[in-house]
C-alpha atoms as a PDB file:
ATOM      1  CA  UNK A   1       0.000   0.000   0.000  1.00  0.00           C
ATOM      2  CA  UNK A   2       1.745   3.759  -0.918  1.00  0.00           C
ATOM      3  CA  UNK A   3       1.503   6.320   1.571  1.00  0.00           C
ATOM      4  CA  UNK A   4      -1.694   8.104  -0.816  1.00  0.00           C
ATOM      5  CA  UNK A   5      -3.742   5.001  -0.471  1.00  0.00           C
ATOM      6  CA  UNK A   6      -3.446   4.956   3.225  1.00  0.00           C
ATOM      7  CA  UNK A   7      -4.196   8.312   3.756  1.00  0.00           C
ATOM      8  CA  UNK A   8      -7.383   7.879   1.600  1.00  0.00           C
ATOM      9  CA  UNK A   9      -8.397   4.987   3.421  1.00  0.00           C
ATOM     10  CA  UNK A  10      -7.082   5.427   7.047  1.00  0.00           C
ATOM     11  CA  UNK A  11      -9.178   8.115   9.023  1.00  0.00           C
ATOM     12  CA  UNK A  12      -7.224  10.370  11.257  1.00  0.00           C
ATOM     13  CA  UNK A  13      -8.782   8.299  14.644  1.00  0.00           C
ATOM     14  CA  UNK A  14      -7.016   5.284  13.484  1.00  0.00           C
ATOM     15  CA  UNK A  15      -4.181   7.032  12.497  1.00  0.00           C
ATOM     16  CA  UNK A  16      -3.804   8.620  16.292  1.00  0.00           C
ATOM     17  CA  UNK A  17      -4.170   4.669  17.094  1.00  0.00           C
ATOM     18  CA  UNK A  18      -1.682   3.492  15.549  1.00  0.00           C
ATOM     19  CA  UNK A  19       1.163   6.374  16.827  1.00  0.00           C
ATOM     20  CA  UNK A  20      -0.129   5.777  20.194  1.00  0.00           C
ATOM     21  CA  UNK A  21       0.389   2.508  19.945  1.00  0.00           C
ATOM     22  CA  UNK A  22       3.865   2.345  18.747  1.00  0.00           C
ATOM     23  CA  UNK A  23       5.002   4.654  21.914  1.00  0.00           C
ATOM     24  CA  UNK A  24       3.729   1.921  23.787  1.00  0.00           C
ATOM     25  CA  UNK A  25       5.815  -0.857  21.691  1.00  0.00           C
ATOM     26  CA  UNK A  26       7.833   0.267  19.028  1.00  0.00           C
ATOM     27  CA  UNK A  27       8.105  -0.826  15.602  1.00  0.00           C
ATOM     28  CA  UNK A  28      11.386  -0.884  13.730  1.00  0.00           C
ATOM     29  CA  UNK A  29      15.076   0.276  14.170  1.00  0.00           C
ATOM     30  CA  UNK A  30      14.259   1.446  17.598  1.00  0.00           C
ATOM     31  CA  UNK A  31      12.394  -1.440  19.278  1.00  0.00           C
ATOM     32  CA  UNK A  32      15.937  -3.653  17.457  1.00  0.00           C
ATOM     33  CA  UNK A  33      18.307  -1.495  18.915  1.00  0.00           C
ATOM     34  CA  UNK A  34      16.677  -1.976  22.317  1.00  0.00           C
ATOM     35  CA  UNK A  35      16.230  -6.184  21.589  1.00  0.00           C
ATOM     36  CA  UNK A  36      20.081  -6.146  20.341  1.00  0.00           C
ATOM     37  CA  UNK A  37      20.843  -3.947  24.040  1.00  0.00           C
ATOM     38  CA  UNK A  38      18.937  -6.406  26.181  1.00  0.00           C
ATOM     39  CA  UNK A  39      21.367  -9.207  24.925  1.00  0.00           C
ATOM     40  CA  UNK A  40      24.249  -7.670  25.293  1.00  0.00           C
ATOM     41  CA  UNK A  41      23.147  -6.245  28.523  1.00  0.00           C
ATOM     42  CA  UNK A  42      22.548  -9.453  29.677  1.00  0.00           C
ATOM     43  CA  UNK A  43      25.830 -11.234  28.650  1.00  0.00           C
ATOM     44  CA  UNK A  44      27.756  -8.557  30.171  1.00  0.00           C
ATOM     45  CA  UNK A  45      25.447  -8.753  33.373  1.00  0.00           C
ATOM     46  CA  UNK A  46      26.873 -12.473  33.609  1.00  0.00           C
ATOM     47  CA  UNK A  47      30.630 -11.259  33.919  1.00  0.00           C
ATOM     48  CA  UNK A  48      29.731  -8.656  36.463  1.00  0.00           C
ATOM     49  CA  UNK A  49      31.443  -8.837  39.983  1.00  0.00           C
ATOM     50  CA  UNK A  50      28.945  -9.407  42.872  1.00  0.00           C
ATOM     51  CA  UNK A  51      27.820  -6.686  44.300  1.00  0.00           C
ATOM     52  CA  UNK A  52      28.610  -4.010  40.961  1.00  0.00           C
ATOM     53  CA  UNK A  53      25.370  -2.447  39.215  1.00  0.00           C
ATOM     54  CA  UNK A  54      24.067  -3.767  36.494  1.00  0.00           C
ATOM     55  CA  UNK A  55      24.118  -2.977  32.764  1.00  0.00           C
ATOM     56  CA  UNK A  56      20.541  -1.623  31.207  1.00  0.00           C
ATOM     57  CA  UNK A  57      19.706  -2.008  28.020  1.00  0.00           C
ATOM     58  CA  UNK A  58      19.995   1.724  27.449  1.00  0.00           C
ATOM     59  CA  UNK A  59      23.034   2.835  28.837  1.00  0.00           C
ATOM     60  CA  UNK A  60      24.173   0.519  25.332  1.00  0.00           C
ATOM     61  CA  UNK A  61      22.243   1.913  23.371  1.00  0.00           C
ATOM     62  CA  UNK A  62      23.051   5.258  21.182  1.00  0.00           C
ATOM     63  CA  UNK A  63      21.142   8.140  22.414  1.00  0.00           C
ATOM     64  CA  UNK A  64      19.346   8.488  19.273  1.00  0.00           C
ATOM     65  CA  UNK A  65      16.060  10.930  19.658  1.00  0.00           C
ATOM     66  CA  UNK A  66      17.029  11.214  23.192  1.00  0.00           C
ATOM     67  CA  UNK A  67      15.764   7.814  24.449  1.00  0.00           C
ATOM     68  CA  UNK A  68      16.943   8.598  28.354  1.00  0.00           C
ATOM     69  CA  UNK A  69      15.167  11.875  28.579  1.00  0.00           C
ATOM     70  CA  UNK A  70      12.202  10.205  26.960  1.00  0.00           C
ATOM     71  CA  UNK A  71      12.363   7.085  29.648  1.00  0.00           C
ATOM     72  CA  UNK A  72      12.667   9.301  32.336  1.00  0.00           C
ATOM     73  CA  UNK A  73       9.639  10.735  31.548  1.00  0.00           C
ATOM     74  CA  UNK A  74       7.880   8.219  30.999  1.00  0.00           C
ATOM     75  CA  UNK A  75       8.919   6.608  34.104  1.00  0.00           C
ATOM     76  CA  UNK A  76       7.531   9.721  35.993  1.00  0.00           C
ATOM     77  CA  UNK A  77       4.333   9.219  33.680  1.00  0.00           C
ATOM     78  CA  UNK A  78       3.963   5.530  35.255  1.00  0.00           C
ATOM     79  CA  UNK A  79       4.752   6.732  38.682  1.00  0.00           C
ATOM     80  CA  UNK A  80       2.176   9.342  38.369  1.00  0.00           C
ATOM     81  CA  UNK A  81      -0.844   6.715  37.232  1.00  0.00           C
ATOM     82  CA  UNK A  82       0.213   4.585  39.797  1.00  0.00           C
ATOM     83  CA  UNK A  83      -0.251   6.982  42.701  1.00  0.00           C
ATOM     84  CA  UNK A  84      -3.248   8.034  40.979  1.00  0.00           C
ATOM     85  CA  UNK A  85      -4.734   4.845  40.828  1.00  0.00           C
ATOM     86  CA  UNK A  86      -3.819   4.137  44.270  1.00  0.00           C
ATOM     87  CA  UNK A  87      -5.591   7.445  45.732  1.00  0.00           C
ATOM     88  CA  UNK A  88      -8.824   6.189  43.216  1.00  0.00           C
ATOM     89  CA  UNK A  89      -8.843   2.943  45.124  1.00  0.00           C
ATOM     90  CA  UNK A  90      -8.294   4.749  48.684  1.00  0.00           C
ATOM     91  CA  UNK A  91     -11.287   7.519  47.966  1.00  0.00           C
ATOM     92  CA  UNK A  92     -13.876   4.822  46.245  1.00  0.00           C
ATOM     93  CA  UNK A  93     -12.783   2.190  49.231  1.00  0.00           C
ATOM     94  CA  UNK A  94     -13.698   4.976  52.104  1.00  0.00           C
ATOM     95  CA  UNK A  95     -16.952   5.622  50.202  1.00  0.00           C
ATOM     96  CA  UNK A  96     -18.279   2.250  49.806  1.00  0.00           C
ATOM     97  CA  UNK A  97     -20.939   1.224  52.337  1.00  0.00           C
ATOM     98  CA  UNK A  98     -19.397  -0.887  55.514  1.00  0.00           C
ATOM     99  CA  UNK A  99     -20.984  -4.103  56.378  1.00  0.00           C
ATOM    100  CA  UNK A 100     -21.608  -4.859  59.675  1.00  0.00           C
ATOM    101  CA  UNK A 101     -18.902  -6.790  61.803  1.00  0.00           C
END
């Protein structure tokens, strides 16, 4: 399919889909980069002396697009829904209706 024959067929909702989902798993040179740093990350890991920290996957990989400024946001992101989720939980739990004891 060329790039004009998805545009007239693809609205713009799926569109938004489909870039939303590939920042959630990406598709191409990226998402190899990272499978090709997870290897070697773990065969270096193996060699490590007890105690030392271990490799990650991105501190091999090259800083293309600014991939550690973009994981430490998102790990902030994740952090953030997490709390969020948990103060959900806490408010709904304190207004359900106790059952006698």
């Amino acid at each position: 399919m060329t790039l004009e024959e998805m545009m007239e067929r693809m609205s713009a909702d799926e569109f938004a889909h489909w870039v939303a989902y590939d920042k959630l798993d990406p598709i191409g040179a990226e998402r190899l980069d990272f499978l090709a740093a997870r290897l070697e990350a773990t065969l270096i890991n193996q060699w490590l002396k007890k105690g030392a920290e271990p490799v990650r996957p991105i501190d091999l990989m090259a800083d293309y697009g600014e991939l550690r400024a973009k994981e430490k946001a998102a790990a902030k992101q994740r952090a953030k829904m997490i709390r969020r989720k948990k103060v959900k939980r806490t408010i709904g739990d304190s207004n359900r209706p106790r059952t006698g004891s």
